[in-house]
Protein backbone atom coordinates (compact mmCIF):
# COMPACT_ATOMS: atom_id res chain seq x y z
CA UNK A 1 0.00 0.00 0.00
CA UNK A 2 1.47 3.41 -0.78
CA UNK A 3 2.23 6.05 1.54
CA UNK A 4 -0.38 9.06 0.98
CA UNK A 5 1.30 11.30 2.62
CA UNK A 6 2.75 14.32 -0.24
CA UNK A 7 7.34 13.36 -0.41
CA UNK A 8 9.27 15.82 1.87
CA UNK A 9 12.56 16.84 0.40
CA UNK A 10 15.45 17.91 2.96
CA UNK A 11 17.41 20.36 0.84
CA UNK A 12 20.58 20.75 3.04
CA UNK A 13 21.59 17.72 5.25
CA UNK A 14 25.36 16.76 6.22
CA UNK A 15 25.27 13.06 5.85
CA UNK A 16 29.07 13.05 4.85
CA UNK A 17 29.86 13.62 8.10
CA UNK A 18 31.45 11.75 11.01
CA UNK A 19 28.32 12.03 12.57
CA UNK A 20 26.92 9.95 10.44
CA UNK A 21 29.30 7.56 9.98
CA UNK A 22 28.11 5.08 12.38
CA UNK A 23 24.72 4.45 11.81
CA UNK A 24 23.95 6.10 8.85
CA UNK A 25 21.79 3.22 7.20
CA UNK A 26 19.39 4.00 9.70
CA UNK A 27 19.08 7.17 9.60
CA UNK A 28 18.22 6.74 5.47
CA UNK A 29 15.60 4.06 6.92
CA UNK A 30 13.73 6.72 9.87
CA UNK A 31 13.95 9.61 7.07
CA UNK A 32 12.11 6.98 4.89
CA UNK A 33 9.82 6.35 7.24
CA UNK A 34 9.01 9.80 8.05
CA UNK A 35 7.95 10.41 4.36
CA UNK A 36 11.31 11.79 2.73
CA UNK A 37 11.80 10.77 -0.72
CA UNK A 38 14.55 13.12 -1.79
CA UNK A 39 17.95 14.27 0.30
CA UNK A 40 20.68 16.97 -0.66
CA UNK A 41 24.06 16.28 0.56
CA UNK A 42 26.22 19.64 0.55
CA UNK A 43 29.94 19.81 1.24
CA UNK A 44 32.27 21.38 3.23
CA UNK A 45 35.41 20.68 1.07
CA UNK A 46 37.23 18.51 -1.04
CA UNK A 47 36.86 15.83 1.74
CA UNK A 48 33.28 16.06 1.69
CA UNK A 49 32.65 16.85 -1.63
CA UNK A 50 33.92 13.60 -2.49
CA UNK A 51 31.83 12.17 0.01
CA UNK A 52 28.44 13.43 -0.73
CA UNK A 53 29.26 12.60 -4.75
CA UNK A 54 30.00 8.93 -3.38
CA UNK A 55 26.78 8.65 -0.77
CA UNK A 56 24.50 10.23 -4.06
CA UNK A 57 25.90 7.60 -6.02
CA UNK A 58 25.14 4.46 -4.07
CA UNK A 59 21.39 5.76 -2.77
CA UNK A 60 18.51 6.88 -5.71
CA UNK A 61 16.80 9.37 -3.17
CA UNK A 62 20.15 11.14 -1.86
CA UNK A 63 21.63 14.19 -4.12
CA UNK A 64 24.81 15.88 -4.09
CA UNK A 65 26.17 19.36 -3.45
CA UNK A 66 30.11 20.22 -4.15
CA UNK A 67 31.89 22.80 -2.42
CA UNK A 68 34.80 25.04 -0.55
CA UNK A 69 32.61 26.36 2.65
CA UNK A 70 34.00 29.99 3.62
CA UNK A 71 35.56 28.45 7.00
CA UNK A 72 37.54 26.48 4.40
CA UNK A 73 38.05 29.05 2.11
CA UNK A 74 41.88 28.57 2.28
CA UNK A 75 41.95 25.93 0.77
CA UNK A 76 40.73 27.56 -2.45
CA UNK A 77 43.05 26.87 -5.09
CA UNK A 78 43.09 25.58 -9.29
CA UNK A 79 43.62 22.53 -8.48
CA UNK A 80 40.06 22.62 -6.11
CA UNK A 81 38.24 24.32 -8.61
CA UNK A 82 39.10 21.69 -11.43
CA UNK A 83 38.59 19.01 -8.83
CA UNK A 84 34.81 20.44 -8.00
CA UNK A 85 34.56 20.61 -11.88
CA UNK A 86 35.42 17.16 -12.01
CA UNK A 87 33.16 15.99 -9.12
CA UNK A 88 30.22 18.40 -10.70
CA UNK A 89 30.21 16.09 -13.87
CA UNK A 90 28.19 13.19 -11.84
CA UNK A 91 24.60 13.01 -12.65
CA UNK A 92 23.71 12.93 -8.68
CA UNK A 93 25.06 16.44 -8.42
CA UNK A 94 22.42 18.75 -8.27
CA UNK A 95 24.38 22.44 -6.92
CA UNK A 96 27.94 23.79 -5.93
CA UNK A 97 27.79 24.70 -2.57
CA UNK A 98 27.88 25.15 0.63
CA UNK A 99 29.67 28.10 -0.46
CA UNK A 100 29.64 32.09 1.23
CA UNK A 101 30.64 33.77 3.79
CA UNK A 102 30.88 33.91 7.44
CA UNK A 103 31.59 36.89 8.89
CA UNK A 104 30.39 35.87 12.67
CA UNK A 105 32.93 33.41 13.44
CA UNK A 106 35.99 34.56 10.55
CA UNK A 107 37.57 31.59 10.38
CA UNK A 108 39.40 33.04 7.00
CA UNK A 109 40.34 36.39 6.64
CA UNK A 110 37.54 37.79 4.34
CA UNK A 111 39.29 38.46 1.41
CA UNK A 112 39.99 35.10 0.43
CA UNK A 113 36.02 34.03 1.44
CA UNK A 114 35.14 35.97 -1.19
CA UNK A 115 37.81 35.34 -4.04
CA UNK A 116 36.73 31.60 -3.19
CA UNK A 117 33.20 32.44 -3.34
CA UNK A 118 33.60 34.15 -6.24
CA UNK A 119 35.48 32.05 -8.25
CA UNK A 120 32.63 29.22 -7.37
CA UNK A 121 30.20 31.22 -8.59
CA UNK A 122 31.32 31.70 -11.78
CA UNK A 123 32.01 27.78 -11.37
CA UNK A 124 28.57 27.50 -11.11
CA UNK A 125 27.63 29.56 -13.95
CA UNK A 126 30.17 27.75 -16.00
CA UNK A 127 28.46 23.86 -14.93
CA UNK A 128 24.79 25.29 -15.08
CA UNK A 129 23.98 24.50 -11.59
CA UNK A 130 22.65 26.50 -8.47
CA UNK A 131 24.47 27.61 -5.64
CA UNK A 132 23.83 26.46 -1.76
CA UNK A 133 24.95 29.83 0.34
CA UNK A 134 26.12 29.92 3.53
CA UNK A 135 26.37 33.38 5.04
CA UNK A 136 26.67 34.58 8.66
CA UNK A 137 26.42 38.10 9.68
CA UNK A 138 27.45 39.08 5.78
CA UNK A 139 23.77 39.89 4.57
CA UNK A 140 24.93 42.99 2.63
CA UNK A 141 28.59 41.65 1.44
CA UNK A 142 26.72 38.71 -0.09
CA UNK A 143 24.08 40.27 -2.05
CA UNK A 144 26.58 42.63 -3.39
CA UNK A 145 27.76 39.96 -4.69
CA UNK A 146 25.23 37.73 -5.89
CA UNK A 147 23.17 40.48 -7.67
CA UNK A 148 25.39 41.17 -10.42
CA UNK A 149 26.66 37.61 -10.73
CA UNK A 150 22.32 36.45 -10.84
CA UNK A 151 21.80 38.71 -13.39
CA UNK A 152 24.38 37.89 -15.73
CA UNK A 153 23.35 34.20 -15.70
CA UNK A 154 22.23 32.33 -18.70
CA UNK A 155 18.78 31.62 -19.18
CA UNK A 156 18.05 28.33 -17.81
CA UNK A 157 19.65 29.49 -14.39
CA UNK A 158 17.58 32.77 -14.15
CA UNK A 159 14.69 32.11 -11.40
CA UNK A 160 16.83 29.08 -9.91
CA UNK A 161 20.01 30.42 -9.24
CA UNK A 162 20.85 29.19 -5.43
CA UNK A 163 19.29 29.06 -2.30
CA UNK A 164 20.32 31.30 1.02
CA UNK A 165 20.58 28.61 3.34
CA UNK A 166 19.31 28.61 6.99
CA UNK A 167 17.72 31.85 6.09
CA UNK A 168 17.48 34.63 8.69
CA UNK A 169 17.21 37.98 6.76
CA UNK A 170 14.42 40.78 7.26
CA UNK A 171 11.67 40.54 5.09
CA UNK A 172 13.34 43.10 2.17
CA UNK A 173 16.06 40.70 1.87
CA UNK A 174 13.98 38.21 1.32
CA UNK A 175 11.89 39.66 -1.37
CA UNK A 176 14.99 40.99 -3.06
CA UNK A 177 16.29 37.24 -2.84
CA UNK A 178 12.91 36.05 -4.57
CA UNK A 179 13.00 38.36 -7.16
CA UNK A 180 16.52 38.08 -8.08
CA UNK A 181 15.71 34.32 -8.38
CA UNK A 182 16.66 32.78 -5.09
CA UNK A 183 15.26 30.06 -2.49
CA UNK A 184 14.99 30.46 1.53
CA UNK A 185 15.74 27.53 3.33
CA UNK A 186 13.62 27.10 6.42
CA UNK A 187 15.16 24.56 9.44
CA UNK A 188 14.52 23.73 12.28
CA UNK A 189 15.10 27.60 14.16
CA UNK A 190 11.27 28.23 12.72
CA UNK A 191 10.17 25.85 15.65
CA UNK A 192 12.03 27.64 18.44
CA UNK A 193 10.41 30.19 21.14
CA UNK A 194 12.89 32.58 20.52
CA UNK A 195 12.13 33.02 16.28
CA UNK A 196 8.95 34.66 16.61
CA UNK A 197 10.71 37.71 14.23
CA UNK A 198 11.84 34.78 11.78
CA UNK A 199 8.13 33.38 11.32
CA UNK A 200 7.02 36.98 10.74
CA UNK A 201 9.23 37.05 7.85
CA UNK A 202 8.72 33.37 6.41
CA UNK A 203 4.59 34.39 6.54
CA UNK A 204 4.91 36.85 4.22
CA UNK A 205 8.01 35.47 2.00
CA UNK A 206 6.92 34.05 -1.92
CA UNK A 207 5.12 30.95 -1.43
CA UNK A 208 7.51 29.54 -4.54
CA UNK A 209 10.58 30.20 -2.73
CA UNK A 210 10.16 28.42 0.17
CA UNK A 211 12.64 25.18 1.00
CA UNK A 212 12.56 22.73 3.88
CA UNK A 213 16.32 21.80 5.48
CA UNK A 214 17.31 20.44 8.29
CA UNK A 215 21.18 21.17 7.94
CA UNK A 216 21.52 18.04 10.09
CA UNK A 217 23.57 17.07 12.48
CA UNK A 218 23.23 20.78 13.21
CA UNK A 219 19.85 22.89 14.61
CA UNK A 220 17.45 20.33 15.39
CA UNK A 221 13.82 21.51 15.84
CA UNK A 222 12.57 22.08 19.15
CA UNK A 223 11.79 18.90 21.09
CA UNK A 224 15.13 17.55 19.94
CA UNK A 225 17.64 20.25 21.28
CA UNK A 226 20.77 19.04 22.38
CA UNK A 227 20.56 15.99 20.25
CA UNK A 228 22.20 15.19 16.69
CA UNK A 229 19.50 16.32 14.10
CA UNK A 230 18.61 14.48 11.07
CA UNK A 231 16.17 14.23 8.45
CA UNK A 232 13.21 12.61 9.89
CA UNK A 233 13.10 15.72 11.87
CA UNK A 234 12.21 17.78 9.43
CA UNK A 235 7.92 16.80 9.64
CA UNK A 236 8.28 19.29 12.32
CA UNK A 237 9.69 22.33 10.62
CA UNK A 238 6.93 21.15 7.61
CA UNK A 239 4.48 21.07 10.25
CA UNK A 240 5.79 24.84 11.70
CA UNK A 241 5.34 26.40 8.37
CA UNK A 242 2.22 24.83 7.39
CA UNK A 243 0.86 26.69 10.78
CA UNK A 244 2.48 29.77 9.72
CA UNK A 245 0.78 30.29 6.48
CA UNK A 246 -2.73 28.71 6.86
CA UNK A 247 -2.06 25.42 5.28
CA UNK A 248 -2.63 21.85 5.67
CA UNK A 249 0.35 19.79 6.32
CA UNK A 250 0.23 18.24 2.73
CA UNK A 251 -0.06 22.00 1.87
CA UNK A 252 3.47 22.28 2.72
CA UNK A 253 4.74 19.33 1.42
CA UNK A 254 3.57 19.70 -1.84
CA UNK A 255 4.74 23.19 -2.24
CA UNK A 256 8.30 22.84 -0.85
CA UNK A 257 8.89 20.14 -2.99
CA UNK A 258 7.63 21.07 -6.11
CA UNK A 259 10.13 23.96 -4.76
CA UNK A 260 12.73 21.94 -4.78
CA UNK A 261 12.47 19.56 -8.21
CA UNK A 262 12.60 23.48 -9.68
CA UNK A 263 15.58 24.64 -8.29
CA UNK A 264 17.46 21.55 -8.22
CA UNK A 265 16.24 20.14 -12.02
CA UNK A 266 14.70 17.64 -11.11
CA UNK A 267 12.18 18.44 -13.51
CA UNK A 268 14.84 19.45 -16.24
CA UNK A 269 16.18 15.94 -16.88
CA UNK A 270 19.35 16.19 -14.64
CA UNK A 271 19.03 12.18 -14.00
CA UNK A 272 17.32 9.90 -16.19
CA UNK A 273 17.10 7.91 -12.25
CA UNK A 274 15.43 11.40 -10.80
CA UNK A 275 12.76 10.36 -8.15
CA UNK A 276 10.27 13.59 -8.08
């Protein structure tokens, strides 16, 4: 008997980490359970990036991300970029990314965040694929920088060129982000007591640029604080934002995963194995 419950689809979840490492067939069989039918794998770095390419490749409902994160940003180099380019050329990869910048903790001095997020956006321009972006505390330095670089894009990026991960900009940013042809990803910090500003926002954001995440094994929804989060969490952020905008559960589903196929080409032909 099928499951008639609409697919979720976590767009941001670390399973190529060591947090995962250990019982990581389970966790594929509890996000099964809990209705996920799609997964996006994004990378930190090489590392990584080779992981989430090799997890993609062994599991039909897992995708792929590739990526220099700014904390990594050092280790930007030619030989990365025609590394990512060589990684990129999978059919399970779907975006470059998790790419940006991080101005709250500076791990790199910001100069070389943003010649490496540079350079992997015009990587990602180059490959056809969307961007996953990472930015802390650098609202403004990142949209300086992804305006120009969204508007130059060729056509069948424009309206699908990246998503601004774990999303926590004022409203203007994200209706600039919409119309410049950007997703919001929405994790588990919708559910917490403290976000009340956040759901304001994500009420009135474009109902086609929403995206569920769980960026697991980080920010787990409330009612799993202080535990490793993964993606048979994310029914609970679904459930959040169905609450926040009027709709029924399936409402939410449905939407943020049609969302998803869109941005990530799933409806474009990127796999002849696509699931959505």
């Amino acid at each position: 008997m099928s499951d008639p419950r609409p697919p979720l689809v976590d767009t941001h979840c670390h399973l190529n980490l060591p947090e995962f490492e250990r019982d990581r067939a389970e966790v594929l069989g509890r996000a099964a359970v809990a209705g996920l039918e799609a997964m996006v794998i994004p990378a930190v770095d090489l590392v990584t990036s080779r992981g989430a390419v090799g997890l993609a490749e062994q599991n039909d409902s897992l995708f792929a991300a590739v990526g220099i994160h700014p904390h990594a940003a050092d280790d930007w180099s030619e030989a990365s970029r025609l590394e990512l380019r060589s990684l990129a050329r999978s059919s399970r990869v779907v975006a470059i990314g998790e790419i940006g910048l991080d101005y709250y903790r500076d791990r790199t001095p910001r100069p070389i965040q943003q010649t490496a997020l540079e350079a992997q956006l015009d990587l990602a321009a180059e490959l056809g694929l969307p961007v996953i972006l990472h930015s802390r505390q650098a609202t403004e330095a990142i949209l300086e920088t992804l305006r120009p670089w969204a508007l130059s894009l060729p056509a069948p990026l424009k309206g699908r060129c990246g998503v601004l991960h774990a999303f926590d900009g004022d409203l203007q940013v994200a209706l600039d982000a919409a119309d410049a042809g950007f997703y919001l990803g929405i994790g588990g910090p919708l559910t917490y007591p403290s976000a009340s500003g956040l759901r304001g926002i994500l009420a009135r954001a474009p109902d086609a640029r929403l995206l569920l995440e769980t960026d697991a094994p980080y920010l787990p929804p409330q009612g799993h604080r202080g535990q490793r989060n993964e993606p048979s969490f994310l029914p609970l952020v679904a459930a959040r934002l169905a609450s926040l905008r009027g709709w029924e559960p399936a409402q939410a589903a449905q939407r943020t995963t049609a969302n998803a196929a869109c941005l990530f080409g799933w409806t474009h032909g990127t796999d002849d194995r696509h699931i959505l």
